[in-house]
PDB file of N, CA and C in Angstrom:
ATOM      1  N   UNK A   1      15.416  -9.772  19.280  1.00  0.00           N
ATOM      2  CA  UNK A   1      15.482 -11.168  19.615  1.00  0.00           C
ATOM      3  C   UNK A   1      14.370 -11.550  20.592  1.00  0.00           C
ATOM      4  N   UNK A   2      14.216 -10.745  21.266  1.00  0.00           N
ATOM      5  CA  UNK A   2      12.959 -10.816  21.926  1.00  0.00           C
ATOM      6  C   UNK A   2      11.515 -10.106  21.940  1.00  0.00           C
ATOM      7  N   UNK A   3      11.148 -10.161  20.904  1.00  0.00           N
ATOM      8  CA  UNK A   3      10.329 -10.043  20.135  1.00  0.00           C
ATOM      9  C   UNK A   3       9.635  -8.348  20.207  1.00  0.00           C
ATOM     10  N   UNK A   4      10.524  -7.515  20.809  1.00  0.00           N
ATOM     11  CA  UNK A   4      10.108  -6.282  21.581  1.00  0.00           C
ATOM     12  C   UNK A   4      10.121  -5.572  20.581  1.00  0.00           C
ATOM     13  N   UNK A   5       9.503  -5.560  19.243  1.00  0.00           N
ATOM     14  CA  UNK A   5       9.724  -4.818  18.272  1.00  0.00           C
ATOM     15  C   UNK A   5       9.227  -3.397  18.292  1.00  0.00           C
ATOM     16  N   UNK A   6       7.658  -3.552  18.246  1.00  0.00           N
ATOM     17  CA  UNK A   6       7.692  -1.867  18.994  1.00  0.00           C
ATOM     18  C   UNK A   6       8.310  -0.857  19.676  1.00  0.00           C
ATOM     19  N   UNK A   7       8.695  -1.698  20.764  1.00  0.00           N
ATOM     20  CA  UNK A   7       9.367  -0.999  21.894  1.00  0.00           C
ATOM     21  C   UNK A   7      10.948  -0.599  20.841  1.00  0.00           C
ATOM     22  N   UNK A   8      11.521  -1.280  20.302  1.00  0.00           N
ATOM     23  CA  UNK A   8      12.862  -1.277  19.557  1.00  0.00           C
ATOM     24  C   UNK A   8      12.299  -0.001  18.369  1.00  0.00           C
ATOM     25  N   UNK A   9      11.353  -0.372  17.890  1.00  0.00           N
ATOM     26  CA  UNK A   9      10.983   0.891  17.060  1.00  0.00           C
ATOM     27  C   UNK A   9      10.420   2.378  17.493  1.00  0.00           C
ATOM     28  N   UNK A  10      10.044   2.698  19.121  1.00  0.00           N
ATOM     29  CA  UNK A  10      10.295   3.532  19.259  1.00  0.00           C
ATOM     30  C   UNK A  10      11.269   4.484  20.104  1.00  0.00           C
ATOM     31  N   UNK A  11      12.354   3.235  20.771  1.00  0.00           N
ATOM     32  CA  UNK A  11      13.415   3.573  20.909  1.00  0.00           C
ATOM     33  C   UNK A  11      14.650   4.168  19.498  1.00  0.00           C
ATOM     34  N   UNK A  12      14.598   3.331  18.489  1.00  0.00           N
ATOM     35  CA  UNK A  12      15.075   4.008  17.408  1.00  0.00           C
ATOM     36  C   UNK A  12      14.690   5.570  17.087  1.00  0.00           C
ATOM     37  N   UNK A  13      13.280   5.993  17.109  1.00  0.00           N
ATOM     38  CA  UNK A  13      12.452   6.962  16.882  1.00  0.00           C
ATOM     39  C   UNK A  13      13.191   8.325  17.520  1.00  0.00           C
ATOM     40  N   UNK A  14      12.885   7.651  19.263  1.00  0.00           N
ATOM     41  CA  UNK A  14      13.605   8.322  20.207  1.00  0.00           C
ATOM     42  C   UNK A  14      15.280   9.379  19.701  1.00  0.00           C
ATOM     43  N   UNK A  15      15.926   7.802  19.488  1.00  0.00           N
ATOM     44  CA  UNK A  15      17.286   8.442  19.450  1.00  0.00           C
ATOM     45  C   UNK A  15      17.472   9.061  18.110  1.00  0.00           C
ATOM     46  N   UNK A  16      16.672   9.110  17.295  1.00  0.00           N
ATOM     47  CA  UNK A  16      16.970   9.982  15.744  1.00  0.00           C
ATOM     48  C   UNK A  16      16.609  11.288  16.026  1.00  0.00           C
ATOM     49  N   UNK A  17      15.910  11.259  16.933  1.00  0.00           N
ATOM     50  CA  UNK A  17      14.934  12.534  17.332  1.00  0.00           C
ATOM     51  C   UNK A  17      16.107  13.655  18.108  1.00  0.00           C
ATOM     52  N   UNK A  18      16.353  12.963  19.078  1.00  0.00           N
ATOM     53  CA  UNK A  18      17.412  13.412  20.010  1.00  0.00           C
ATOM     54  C   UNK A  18      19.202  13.317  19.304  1.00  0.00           C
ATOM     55  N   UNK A  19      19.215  13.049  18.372  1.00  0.00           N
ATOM     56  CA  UNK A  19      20.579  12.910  17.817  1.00  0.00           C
ATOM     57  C   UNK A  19      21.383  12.216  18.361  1.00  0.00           C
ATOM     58  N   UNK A  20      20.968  10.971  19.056  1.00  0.00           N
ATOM     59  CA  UNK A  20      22.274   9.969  19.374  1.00  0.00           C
ATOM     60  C   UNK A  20      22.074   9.194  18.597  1.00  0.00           C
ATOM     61  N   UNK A  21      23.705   8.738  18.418  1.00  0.00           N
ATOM     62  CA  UNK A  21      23.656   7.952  17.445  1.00  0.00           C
ATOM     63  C   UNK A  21      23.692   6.198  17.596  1.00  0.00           C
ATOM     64  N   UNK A  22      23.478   5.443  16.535  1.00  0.00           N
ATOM     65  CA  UNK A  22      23.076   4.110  16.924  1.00  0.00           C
ATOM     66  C   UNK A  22      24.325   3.503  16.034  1.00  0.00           C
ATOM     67  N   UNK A  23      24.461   2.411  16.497  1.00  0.00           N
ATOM     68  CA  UNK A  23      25.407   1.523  16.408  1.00  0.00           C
ATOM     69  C   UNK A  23      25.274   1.296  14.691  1.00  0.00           C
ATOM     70  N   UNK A  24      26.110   1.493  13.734  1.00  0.00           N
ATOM     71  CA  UNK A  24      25.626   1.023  12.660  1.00  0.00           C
ATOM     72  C   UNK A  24      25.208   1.860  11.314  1.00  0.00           C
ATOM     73  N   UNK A  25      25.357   3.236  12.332  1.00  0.00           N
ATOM     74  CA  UNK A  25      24.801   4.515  11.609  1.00  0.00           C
ATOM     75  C   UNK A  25      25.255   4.934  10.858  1.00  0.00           C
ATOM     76  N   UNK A  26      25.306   5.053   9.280  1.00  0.00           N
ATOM     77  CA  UNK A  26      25.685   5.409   7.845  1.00  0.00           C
ATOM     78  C   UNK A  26      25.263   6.688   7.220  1.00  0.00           C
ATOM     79  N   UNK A  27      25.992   7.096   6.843  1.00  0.00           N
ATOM     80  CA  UNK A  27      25.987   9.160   6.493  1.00  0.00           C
ATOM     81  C   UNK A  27      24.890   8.919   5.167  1.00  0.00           C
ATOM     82  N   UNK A  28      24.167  10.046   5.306  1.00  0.00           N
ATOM     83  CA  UNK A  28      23.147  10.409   4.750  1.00  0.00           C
ATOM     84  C   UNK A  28      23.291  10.212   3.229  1.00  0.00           C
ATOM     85  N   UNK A  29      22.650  10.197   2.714  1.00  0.00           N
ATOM     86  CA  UNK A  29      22.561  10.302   1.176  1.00  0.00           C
ATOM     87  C   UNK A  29      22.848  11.944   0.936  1.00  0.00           C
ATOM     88  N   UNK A  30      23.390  12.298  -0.665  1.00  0.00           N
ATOM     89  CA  UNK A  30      23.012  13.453  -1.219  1.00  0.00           C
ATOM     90  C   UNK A  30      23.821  14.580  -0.742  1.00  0.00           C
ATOM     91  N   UNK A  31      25.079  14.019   0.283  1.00  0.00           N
ATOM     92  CA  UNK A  31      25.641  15.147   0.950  1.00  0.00           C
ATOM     93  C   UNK A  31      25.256  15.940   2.343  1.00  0.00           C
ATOM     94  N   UNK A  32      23.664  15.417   1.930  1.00  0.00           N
ATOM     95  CA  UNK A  32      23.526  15.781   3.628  1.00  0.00           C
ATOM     96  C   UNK A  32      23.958  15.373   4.900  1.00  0.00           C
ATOM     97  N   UNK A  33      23.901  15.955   6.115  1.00  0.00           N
ATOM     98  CA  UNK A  33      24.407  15.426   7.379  1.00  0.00           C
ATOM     99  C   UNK A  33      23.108  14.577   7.615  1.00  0.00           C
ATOM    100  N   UNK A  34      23.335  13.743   8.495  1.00  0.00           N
ATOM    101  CA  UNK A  34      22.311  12.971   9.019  1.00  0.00           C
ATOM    102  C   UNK A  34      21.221  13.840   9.729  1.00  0.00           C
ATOM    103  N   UNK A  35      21.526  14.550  10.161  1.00  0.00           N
ATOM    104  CA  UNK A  35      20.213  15.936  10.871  1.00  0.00           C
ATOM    105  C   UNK A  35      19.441  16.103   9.958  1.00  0.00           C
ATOM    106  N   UNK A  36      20.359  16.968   8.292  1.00  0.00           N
ATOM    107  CA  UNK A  36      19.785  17.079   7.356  1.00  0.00           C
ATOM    108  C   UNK A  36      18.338  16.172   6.850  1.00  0.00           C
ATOM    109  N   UNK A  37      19.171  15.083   6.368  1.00  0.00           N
ATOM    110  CA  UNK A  37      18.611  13.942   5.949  1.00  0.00           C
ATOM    111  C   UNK A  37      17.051  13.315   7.187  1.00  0.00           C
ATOM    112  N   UNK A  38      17.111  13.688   8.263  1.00  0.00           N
ATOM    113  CA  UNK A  38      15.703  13.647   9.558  1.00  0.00           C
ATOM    114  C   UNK A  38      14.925  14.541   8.832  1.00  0.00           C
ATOM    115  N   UNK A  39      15.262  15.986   8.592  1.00  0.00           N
ATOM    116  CA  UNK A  39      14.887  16.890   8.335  1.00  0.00           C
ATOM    117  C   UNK A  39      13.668  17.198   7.398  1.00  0.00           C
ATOM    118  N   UNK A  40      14.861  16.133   6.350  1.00  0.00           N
ATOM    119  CA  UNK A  40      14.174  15.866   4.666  1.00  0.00           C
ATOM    120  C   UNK A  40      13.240  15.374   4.974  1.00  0.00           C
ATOM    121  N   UNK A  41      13.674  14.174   5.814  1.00  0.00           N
ATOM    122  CA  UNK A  41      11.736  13.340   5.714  1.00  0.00           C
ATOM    123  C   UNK A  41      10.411  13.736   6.288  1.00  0.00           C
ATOM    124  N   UNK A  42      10.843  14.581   7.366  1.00  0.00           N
ATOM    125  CA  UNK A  42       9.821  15.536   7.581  1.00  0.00           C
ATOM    126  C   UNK A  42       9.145  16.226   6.575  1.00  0.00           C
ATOM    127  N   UNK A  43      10.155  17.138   6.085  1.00  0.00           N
ATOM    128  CA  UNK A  43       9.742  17.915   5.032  1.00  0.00           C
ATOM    129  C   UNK A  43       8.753  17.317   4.133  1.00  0.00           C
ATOM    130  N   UNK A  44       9.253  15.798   3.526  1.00  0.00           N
ATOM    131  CA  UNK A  44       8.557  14.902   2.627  1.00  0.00           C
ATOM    132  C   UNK A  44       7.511  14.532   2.966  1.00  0.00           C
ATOM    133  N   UNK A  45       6.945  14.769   4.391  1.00  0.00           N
ATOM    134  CA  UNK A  45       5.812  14.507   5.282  1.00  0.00           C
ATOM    135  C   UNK A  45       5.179  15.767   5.233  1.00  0.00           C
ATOM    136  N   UNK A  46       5.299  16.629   4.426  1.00  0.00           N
ATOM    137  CA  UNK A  46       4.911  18.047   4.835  1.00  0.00           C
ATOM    138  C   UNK A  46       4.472  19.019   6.144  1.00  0.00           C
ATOM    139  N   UNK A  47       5.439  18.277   6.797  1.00  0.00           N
ATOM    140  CA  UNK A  47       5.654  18.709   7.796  1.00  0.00           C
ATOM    141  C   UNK A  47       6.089  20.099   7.744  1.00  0.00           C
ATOM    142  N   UNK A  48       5.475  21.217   8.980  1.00  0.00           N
ATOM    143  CA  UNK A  48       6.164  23.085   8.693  1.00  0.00           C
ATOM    144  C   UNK A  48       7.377  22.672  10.203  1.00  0.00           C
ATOM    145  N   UNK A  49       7.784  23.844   9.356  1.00  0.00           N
ATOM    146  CA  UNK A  49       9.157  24.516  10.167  1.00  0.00           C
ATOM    147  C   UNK A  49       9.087  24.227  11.982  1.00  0.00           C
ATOM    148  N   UNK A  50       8.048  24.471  12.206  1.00  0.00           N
ATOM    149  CA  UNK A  50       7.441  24.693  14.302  1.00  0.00           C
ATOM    150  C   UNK A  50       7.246  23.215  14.266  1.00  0.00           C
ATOM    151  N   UNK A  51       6.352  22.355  13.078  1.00  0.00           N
ATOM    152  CA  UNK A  51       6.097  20.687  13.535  1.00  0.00           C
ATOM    153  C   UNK A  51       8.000  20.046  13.919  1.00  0.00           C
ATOM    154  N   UNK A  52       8.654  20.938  12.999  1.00  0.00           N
ATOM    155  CA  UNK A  52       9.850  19.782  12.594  1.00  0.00           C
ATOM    156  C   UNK A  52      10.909  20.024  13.780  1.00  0.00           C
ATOM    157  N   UNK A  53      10.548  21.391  14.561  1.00  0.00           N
ATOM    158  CA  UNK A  53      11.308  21.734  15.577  1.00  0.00           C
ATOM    159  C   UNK A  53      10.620  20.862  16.939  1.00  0.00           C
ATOM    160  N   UNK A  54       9.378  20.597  16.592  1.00  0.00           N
ATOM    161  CA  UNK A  54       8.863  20.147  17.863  1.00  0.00           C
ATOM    162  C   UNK A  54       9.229  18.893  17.942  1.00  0.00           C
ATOM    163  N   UNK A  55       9.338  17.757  16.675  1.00  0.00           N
ATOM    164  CA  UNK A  55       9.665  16.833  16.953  1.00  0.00           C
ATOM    165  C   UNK A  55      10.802  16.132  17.094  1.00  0.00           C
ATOM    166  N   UNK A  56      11.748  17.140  16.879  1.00  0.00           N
ATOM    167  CA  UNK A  56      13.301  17.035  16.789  1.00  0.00           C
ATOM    168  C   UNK A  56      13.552  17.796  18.140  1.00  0.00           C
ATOM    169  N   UNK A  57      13.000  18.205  18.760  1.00  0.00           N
ATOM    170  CA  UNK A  57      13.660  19.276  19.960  1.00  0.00           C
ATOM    171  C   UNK A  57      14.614  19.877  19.779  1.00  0.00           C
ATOM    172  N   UNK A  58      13.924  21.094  18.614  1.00  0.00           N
ATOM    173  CA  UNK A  58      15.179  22.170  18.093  1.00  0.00           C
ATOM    174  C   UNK A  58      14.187  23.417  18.294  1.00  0.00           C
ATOM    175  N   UNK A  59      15.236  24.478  17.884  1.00  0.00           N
ATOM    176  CA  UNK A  59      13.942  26.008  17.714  1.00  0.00           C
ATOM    177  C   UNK A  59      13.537  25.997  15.881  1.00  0.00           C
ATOM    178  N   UNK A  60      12.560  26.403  16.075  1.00  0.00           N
ATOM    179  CA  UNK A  60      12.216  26.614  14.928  1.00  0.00           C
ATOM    180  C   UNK A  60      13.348  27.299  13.780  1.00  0.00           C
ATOM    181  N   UNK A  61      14.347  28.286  14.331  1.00  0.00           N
ATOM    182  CA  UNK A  61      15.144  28.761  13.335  1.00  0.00           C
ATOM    183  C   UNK A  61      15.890  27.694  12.953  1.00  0.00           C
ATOM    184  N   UNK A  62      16.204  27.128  13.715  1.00  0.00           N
ATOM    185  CA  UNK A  62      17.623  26.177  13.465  1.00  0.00           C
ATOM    186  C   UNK A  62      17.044  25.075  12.454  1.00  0.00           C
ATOM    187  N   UNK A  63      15.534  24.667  12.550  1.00  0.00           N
ATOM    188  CA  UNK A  63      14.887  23.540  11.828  1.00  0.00           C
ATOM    189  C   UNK A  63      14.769  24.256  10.317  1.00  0.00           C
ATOM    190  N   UNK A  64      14.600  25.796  10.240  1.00  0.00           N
ATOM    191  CA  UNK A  64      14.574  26.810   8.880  1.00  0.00           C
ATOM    192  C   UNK A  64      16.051  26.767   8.678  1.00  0.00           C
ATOM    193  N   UNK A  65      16.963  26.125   9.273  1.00  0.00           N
ATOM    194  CA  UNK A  65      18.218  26.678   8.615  1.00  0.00           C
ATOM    195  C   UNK A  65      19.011  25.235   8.034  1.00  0.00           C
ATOM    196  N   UNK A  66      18.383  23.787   8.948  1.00  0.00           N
ATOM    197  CA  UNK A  66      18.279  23.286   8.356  1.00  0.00           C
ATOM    198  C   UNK A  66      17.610  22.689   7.033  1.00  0.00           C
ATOM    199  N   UNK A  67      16.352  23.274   6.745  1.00  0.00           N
ATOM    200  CA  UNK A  67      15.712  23.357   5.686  1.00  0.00           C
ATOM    201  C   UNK A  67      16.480  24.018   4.342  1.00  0.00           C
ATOM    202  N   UNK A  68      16.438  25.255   4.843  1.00  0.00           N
ATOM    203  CA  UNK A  68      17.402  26.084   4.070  1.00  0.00           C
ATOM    204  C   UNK A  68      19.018  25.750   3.262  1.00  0.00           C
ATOM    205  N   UNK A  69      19.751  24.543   4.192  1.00  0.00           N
ATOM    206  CA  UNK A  69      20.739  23.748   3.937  1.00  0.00           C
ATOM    207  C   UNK A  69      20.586  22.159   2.945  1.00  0.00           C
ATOM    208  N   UNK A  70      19.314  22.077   2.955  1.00  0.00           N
ATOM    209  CA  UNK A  70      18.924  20.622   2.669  1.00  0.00           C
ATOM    210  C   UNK A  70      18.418  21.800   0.966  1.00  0.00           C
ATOM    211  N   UNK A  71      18.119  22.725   0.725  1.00  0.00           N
ATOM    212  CA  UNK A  71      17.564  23.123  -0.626  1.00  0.00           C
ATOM    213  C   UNK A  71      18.424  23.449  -1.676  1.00  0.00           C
ATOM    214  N   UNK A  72      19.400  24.247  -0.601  1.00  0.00           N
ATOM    215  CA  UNK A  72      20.879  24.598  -1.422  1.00  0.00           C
ATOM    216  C   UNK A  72      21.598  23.223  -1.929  1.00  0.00           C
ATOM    217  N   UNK A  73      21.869  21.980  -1.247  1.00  0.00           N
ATOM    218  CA  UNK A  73      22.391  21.026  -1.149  1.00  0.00           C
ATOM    219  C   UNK A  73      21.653  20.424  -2.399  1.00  0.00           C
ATOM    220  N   UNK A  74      20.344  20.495  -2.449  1.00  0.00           N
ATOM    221  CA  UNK A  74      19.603  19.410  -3.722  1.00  0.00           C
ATOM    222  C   UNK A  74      19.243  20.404  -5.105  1.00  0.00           C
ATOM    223  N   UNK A  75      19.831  21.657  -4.665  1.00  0.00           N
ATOM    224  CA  UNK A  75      19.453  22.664  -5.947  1.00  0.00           C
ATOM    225  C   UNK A  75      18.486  22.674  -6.107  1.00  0.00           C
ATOM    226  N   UNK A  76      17.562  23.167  -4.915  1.00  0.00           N
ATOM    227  CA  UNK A  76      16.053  23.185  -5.512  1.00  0.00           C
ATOM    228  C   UNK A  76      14.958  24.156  -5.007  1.00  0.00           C
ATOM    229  N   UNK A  77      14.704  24.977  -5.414  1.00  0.00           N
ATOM    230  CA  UNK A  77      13.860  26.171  -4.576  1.00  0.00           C
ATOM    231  C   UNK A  77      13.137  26.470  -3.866  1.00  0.00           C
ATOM    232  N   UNK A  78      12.377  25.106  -3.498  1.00  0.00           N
ATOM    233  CA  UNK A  78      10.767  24.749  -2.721  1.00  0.00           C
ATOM    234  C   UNK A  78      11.243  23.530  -1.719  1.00  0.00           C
ATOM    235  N   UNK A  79      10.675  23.886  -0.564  1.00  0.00           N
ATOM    236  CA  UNK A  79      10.306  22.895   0.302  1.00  0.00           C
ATOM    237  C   UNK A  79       9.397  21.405  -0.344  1.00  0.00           C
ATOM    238  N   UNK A  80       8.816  22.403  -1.306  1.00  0.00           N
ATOM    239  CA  UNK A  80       7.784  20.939  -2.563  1.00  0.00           C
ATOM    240  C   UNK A  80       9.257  20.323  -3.273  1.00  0.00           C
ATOM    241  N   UNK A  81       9.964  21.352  -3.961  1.00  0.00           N
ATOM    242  CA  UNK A  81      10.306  20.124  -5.141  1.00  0.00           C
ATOM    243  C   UNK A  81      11.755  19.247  -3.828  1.00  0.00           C
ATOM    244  N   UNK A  82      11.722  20.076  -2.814  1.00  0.00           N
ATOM    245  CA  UNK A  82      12.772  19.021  -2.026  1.00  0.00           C
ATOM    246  C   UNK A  82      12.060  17.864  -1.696  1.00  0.00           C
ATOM    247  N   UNK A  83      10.923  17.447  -1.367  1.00  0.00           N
ATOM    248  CA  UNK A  83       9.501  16.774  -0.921  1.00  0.00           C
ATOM    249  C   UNK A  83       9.806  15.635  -2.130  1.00  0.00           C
ATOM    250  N   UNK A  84       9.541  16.186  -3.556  1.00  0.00           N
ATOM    251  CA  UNK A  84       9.304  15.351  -4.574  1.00  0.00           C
ATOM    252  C   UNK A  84      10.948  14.755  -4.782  1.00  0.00           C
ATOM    253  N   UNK A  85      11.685  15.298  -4.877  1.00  0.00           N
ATOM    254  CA  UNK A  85      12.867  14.703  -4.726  1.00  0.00           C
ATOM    255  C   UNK A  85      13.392  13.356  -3.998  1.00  0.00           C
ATOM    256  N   UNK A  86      12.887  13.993  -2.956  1.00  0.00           N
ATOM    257  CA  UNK A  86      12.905  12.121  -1.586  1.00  0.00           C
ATOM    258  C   UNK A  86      11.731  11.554  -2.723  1.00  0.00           C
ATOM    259  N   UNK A  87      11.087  11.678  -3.000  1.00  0.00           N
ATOM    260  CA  UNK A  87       9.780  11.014  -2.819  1.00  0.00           C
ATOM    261  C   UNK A  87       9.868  10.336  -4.180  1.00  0.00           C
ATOM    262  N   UNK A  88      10.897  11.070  -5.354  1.00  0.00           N
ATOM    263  CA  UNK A  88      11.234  10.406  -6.756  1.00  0.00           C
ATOM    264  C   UNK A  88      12.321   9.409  -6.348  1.00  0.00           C
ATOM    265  N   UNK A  89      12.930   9.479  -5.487  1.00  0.00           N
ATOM    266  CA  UNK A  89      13.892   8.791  -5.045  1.00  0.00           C
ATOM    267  C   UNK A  89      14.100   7.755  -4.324  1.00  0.00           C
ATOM    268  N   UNK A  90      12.927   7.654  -3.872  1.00  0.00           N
ATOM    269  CA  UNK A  90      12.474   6.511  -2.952  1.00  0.00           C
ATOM    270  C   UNK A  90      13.226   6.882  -1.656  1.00  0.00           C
ATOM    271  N   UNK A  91      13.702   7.922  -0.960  1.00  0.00           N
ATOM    272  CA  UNK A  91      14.769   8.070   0.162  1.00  0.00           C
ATOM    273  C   UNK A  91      13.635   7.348   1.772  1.00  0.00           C
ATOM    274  N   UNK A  92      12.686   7.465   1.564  1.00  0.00           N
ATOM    275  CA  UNK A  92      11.634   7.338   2.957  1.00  0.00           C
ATOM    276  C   UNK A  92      10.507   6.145   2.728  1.00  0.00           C
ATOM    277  N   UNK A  93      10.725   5.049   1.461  1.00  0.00           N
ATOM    278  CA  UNK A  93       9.852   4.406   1.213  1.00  0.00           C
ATOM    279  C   UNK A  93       9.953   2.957   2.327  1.00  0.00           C
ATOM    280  N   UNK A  94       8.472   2.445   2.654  1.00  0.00           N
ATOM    281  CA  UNK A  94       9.060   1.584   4.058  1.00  0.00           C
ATOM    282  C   UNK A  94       8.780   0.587   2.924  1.00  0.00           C
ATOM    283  N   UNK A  95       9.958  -0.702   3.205  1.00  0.00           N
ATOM    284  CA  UNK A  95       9.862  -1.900   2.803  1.00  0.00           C
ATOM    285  C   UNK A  95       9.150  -2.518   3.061  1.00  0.00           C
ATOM    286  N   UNK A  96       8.070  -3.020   1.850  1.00  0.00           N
ATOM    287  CA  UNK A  96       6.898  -4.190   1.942  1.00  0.00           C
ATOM    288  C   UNK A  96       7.473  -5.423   2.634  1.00  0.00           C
ATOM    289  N   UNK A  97       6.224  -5.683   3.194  1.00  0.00           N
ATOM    290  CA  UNK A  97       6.610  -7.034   4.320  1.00  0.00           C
ATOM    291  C   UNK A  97       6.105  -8.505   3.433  1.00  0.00           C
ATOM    292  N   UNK A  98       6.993  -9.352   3.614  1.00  0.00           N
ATOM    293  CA  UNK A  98       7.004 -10.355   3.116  1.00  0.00           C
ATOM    294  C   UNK A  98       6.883  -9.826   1.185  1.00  0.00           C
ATOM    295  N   UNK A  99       7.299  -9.127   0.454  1.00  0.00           N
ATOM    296  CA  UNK A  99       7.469  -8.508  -0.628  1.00  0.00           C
ATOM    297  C   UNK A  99       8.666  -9.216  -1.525  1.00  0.00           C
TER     298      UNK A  99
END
């Protein structure tokens, strides 16, 4: 409302990062947990295992075990075809403005 949109967009950023949750917050697609589902879009960013821990403030295993949970979950063997999956799916596409 006051026009602080940036600032609102990287407060959102913030709290996805850190796992609090926001007012409004709706369970993941596909069965995943919402961690999961952060996870994915990294992944879809080709983002590795150490980037996805760094930006989530996790250890690297736990970001491989979420990985590891997000492959079993979509039946799919590769960090790629989990990638192409969001990415056939539109799960991370940003909405065109004025579109």
């Amino acid at each position: 409302a006051l026009g602080a949109r940036p600032l609102a967009e990287r407060v959102a950023d913030l709290l996805r990062r850190t796992r609090m949750p926001r007012r409004g917050d709706a369970a993941a697609p596909l069965g995943l947990t919402p961690r999961e589902f952060e996870v994915l879009r990294l992944v879809a960013e080709g983002r590795s295992n150490r980037d996805i821990a760094e930006a989530l403030f996790i250890s690297v295993k736990t970001a491989s075990v979420h990985v590891s949970n997000i492959l079993g979950k979509l039946e799919v063997a590769s960090r790629g075809e989990a990638a192409a999956t969001a990415h056939r799916l539109a799960l991370f596409a940003t909405p065109k403005v004025g579109a």
